[in-house]
C-alpha atoms as a PDB file:
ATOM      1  CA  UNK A   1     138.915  10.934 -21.056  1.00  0.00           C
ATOM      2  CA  UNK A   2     140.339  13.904 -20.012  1.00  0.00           C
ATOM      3  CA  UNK A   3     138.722  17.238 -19.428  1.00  0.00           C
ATOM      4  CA  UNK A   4     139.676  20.288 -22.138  1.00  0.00           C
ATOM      5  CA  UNK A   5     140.952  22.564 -20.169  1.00  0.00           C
ATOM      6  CA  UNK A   6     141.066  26.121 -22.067  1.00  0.00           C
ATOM      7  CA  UNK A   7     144.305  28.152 -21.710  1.00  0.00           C
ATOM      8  CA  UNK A   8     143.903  32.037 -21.384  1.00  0.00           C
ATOM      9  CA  UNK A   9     146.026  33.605 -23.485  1.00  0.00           C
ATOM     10  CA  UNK A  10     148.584  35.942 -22.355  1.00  0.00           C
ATOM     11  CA  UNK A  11     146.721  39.015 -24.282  1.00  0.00           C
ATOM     12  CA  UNK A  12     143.449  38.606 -21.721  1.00  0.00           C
ATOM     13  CA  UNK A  13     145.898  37.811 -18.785  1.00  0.00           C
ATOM     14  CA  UNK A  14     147.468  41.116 -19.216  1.00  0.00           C
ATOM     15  CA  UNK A  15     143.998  43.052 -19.411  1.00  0.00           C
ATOM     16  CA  UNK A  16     142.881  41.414 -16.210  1.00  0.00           C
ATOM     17  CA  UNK A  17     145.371  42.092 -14.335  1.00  0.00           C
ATOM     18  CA  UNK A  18     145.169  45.996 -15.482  1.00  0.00           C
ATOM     19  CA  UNK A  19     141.508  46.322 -15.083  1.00  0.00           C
ATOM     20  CA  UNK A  20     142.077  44.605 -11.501  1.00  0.00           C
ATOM     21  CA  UNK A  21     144.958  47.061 -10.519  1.00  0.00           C
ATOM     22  CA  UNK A  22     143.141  49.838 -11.828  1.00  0.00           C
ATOM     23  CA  UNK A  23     139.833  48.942  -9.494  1.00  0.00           C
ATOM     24  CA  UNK A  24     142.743  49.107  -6.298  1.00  0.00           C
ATOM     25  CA  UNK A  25     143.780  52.402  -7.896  1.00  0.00           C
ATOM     26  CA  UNK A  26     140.241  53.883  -7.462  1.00  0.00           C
ATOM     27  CA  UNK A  27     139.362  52.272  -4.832  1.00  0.00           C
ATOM     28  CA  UNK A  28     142.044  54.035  -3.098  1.00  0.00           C
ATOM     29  CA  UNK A  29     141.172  57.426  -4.559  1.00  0.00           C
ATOM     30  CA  UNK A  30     137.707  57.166  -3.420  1.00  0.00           C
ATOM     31  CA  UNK A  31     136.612  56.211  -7.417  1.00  0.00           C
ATOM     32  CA  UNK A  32     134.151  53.301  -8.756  1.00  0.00           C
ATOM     33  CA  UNK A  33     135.000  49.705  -7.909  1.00  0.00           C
ATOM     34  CA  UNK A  34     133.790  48.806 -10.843  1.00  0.00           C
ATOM     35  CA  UNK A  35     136.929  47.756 -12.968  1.00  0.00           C
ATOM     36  CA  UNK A  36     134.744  47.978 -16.533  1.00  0.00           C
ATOM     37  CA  UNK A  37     133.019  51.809 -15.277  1.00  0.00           C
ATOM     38  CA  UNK A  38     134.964  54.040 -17.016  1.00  0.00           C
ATOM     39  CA  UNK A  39     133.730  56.852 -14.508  1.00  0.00           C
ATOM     40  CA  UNK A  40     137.669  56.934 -13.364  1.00  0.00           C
ATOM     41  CA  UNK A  41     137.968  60.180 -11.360  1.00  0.00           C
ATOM     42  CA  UNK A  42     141.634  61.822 -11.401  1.00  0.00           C
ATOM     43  CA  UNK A  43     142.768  63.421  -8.029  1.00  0.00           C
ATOM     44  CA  UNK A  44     142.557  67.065  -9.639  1.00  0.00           C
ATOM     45  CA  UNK A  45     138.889  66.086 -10.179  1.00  0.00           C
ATOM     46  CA  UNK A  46     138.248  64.465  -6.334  1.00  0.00           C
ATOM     47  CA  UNK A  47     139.940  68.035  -5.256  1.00  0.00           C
ATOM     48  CA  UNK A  48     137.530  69.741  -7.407  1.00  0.00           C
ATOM     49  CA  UNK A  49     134.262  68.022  -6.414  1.00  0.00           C
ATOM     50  CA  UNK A  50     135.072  68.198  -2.259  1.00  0.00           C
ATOM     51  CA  UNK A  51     135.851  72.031  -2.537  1.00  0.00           C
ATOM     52  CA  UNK A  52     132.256  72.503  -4.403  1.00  0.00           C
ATOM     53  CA  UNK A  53     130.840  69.864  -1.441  1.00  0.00           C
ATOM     54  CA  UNK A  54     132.285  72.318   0.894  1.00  0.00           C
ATOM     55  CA  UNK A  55     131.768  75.241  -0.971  1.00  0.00           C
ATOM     56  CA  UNK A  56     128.242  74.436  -1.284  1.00  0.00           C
ATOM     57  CA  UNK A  57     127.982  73.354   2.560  1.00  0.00           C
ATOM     58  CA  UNK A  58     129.348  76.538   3.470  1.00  0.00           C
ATOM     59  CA  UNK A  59     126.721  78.434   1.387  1.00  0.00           C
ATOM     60  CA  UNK A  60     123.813  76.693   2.886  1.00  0.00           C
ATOM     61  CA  UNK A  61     125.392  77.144   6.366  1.00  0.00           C
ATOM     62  CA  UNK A  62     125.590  81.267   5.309  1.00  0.00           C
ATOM     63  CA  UNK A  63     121.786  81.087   4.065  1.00  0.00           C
ATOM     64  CA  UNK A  64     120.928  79.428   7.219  1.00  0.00           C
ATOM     65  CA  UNK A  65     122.354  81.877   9.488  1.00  0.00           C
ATOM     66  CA  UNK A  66     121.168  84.622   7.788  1.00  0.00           C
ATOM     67  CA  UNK A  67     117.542  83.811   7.590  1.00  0.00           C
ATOM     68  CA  UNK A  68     117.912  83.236  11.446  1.00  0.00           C
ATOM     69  CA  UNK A  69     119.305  86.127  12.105  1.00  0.00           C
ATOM     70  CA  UNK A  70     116.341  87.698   9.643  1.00  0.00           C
ATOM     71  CA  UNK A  71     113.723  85.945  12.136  1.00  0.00           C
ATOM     72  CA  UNK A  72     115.416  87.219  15.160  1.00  0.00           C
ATOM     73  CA  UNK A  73     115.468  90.573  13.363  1.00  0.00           C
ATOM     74  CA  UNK A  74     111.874  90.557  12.662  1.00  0.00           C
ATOM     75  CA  UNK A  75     111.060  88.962  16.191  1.00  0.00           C
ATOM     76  CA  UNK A  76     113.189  92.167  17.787  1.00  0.00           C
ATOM     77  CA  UNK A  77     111.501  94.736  15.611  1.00  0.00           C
ATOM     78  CA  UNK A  78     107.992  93.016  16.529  1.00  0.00           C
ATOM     79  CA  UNK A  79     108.764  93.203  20.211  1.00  0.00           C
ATOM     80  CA  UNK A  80     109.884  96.351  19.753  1.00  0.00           C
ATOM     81  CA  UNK A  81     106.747  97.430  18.129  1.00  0.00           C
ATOM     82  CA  UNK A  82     104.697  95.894  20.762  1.00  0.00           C
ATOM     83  CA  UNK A  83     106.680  97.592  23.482  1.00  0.00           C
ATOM     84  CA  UNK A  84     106.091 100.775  21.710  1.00  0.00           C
ATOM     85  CA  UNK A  85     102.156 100.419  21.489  1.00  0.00           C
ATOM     86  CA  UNK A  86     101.685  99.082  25.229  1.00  0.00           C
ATOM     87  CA  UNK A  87     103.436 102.243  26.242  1.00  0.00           C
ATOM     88  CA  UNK A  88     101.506 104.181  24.288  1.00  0.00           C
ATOM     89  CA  UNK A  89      98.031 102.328  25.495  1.00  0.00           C
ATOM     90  CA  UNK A  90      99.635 103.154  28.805  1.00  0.00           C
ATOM     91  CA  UNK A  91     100.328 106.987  27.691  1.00  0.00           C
ATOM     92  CA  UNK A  92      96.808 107.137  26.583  1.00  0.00           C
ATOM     93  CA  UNK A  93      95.081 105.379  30.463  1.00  0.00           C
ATOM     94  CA  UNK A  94      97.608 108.219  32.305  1.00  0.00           C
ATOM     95  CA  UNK A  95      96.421 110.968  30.361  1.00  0.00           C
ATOM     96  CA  UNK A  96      92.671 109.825  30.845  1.00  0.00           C
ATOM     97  CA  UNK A  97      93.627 109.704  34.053  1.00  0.00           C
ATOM     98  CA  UNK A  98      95.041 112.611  34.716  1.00  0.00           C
ATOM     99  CA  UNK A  99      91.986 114.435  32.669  1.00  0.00           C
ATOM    100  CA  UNK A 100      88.844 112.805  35.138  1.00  0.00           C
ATOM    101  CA  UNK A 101      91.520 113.668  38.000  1.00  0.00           C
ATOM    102  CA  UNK A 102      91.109 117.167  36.582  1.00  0.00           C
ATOM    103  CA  UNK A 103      87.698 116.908  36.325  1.00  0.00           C
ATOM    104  CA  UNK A 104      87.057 115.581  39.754  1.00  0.00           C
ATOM    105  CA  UNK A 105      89.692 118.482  41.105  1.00  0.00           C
ATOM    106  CA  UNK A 106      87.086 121.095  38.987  1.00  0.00           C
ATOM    107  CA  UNK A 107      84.083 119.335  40.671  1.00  0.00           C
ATOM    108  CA  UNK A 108      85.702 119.702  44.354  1.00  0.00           C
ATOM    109  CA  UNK A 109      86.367 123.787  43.593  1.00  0.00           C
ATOM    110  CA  UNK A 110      82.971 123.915  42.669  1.00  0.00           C
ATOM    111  CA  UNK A 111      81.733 122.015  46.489  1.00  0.00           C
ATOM    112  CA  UNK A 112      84.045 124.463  48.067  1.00  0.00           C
ATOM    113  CA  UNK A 113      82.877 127.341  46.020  1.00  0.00           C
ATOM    114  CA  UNK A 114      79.115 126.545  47.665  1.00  0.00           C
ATOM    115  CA  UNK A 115      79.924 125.554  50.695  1.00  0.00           C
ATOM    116  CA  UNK A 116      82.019 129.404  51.026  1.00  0.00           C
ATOM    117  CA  UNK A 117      78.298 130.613  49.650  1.00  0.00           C
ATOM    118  CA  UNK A 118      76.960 128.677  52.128  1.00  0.00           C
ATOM    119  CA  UNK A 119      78.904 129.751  55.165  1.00  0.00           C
ATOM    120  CA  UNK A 120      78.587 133.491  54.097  1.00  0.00           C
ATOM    121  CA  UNK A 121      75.287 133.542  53.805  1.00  0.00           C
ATOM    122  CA  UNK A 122      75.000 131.640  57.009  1.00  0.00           C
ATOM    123  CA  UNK A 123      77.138 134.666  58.597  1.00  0.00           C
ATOM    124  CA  UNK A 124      74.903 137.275  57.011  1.00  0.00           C
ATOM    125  CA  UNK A 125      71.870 135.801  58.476  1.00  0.00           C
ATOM    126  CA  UNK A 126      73.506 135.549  62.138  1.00  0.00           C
ATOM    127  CA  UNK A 127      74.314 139.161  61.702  1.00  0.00           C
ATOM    128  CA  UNK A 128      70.745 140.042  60.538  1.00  0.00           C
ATOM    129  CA  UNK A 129      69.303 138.290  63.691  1.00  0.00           C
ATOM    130  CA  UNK A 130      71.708 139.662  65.602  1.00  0.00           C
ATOM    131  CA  UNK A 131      70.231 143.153  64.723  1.00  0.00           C
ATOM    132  CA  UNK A 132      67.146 143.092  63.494  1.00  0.00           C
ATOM    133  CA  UNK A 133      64.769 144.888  65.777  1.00  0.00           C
ATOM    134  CA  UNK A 134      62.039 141.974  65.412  1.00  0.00           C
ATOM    135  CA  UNK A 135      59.990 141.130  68.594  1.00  0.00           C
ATOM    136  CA  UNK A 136      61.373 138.383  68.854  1.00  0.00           C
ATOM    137  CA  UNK A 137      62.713 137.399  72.747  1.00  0.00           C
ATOM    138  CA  UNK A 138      66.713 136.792  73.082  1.00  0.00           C
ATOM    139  CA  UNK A 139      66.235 133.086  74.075  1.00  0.00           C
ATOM    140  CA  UNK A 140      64.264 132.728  70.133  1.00  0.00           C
ATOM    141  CA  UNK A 141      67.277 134.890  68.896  1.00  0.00           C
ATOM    142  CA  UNK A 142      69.809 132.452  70.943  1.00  0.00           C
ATOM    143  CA  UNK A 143      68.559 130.052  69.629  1.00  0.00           C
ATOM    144  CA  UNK A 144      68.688 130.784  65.881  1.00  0.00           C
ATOM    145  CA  UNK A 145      72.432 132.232  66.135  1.00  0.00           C
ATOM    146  CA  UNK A 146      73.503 128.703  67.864  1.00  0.00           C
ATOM    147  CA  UNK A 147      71.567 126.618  64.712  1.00  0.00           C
ATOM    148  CA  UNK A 148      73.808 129.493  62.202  1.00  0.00           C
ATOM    149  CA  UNK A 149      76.716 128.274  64.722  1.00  0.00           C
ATOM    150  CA  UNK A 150      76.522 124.526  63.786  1.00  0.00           C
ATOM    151  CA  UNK A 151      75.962 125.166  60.647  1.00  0.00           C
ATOM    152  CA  UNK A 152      79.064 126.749  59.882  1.00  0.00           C
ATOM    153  CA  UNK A 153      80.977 124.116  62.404  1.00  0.00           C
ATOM    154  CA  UNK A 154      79.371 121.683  59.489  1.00  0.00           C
ATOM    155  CA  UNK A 155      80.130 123.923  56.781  1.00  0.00           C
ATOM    156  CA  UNK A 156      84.175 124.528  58.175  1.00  0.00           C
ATOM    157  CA  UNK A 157      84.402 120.690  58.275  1.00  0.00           C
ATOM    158  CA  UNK A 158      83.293 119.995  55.170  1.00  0.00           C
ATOM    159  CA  UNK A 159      85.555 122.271  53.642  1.00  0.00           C
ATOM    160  CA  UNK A 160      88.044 120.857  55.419  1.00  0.00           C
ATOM    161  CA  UNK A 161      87.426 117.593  53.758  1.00  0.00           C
ATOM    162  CA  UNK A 162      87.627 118.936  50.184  1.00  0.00           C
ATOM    163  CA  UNK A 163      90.704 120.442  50.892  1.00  0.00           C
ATOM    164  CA  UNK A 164      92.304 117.712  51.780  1.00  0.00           C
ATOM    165  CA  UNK A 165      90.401 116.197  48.667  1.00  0.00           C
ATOM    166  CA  UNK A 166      91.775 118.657  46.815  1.00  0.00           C
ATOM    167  CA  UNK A 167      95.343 118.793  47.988  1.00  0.00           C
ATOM    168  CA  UNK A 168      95.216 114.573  46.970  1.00  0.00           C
ATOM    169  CA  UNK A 169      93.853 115.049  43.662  1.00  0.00           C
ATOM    170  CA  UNK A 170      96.343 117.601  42.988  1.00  0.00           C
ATOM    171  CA  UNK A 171      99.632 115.460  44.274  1.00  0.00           C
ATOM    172  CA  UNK A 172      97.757 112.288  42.085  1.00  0.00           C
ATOM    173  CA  UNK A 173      97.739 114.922  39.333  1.00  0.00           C
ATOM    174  CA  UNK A 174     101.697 115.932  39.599  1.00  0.00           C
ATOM    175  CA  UNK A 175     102.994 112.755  39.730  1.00  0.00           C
ATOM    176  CA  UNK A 176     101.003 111.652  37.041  1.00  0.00           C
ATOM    177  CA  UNK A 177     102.396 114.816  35.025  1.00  0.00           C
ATOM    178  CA  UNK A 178     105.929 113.533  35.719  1.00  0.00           C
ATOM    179  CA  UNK A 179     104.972 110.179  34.445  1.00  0.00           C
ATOM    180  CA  UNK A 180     103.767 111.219  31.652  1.00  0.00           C
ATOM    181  CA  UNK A 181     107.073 113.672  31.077  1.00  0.00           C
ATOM    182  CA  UNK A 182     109.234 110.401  31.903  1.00  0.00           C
ATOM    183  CA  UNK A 183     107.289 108.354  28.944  1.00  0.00           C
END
């Protein structure tokens, strides 16, 4: 015997045949493939949905590049801060600086102001040997005036030295005075 075979009628042909040129239609727009989805998306909608796509893209590309440019903002200000603070921690080491520089330039006026005490007292005592009336012989009195002698020789040296002591300390202080008027 021979198989049935069932006939389609001409009503479900027709509905195939839309639903399958409808899933082309879609397809082609970018829509569902599903012929029985009914989530059929117009090209007025597809237009809609890529500008918000690119809208929102664009947003998060903005928020991006402003919160970098926040963090290189902050990162700026914090250097700059930290520039600002090492120069003043350097401010601070100059002026200590320059105040045990002054100290040290007090303490070397002070060596020079005994060392002139020194050598004028060494001067009056040569002139008091010279004439006191002591009975003492000339080669005793020789003698003493040529120890006064040395000593001021020593004395005149070591002034010498603090001066030039000095005269350092004081060019160490100016150009640390200009420093700190540059910072």
């Amino acid at each position: 015997m021979a198989k049935s075979v069932k006939r389609i009628s001409k009503k479900t042909k027709k509905s195939f045949r839309s639903k399958q040129r409808k899933t082309r239609v879609n397809k082609l727009r970018g829509g569902s493939t599903n012929p029985f989805n009914n989530n059929y998306v117009s090209p007025e909608q597809l237009d809609a949905m890529q500008r918000m796509e690119l809208a929102q893209k664009e947003h998060l590309y903005k928020k991006q590049k402003y919160e970098s440019t926040q963090i290189i903002g902050q990162h700026m200000l914090n250097q700059v801060k930290a520039d600002s603070e090492k120069k003043q921690k350097e401010a601070i080491k100059m002026y200590q600086e320059y105040t045990n520089l002054q100290e040290q330039l007090k303490k070397i006026d002070l060596k020079i102001a005994e060392n002139n005490a020194a050598f004028n007292k060494s001067i009056n005592e040569h002139n008091t040997i010279l004439n006191s009336n002591n009975n003492r012989t000339k080669k005793q009195k020789l003698t003493k005036i040529d120890q006064r002698q040395n000593e001021r020789k020593l004395l005149i040296k070591i002034e010498n030295e603090l001066n030039n002591e000095r005269v350092n300390l004081t060019k160490q202080i100016e150009t640390l005075k200009t420093q700190i008027n540059f910072k």
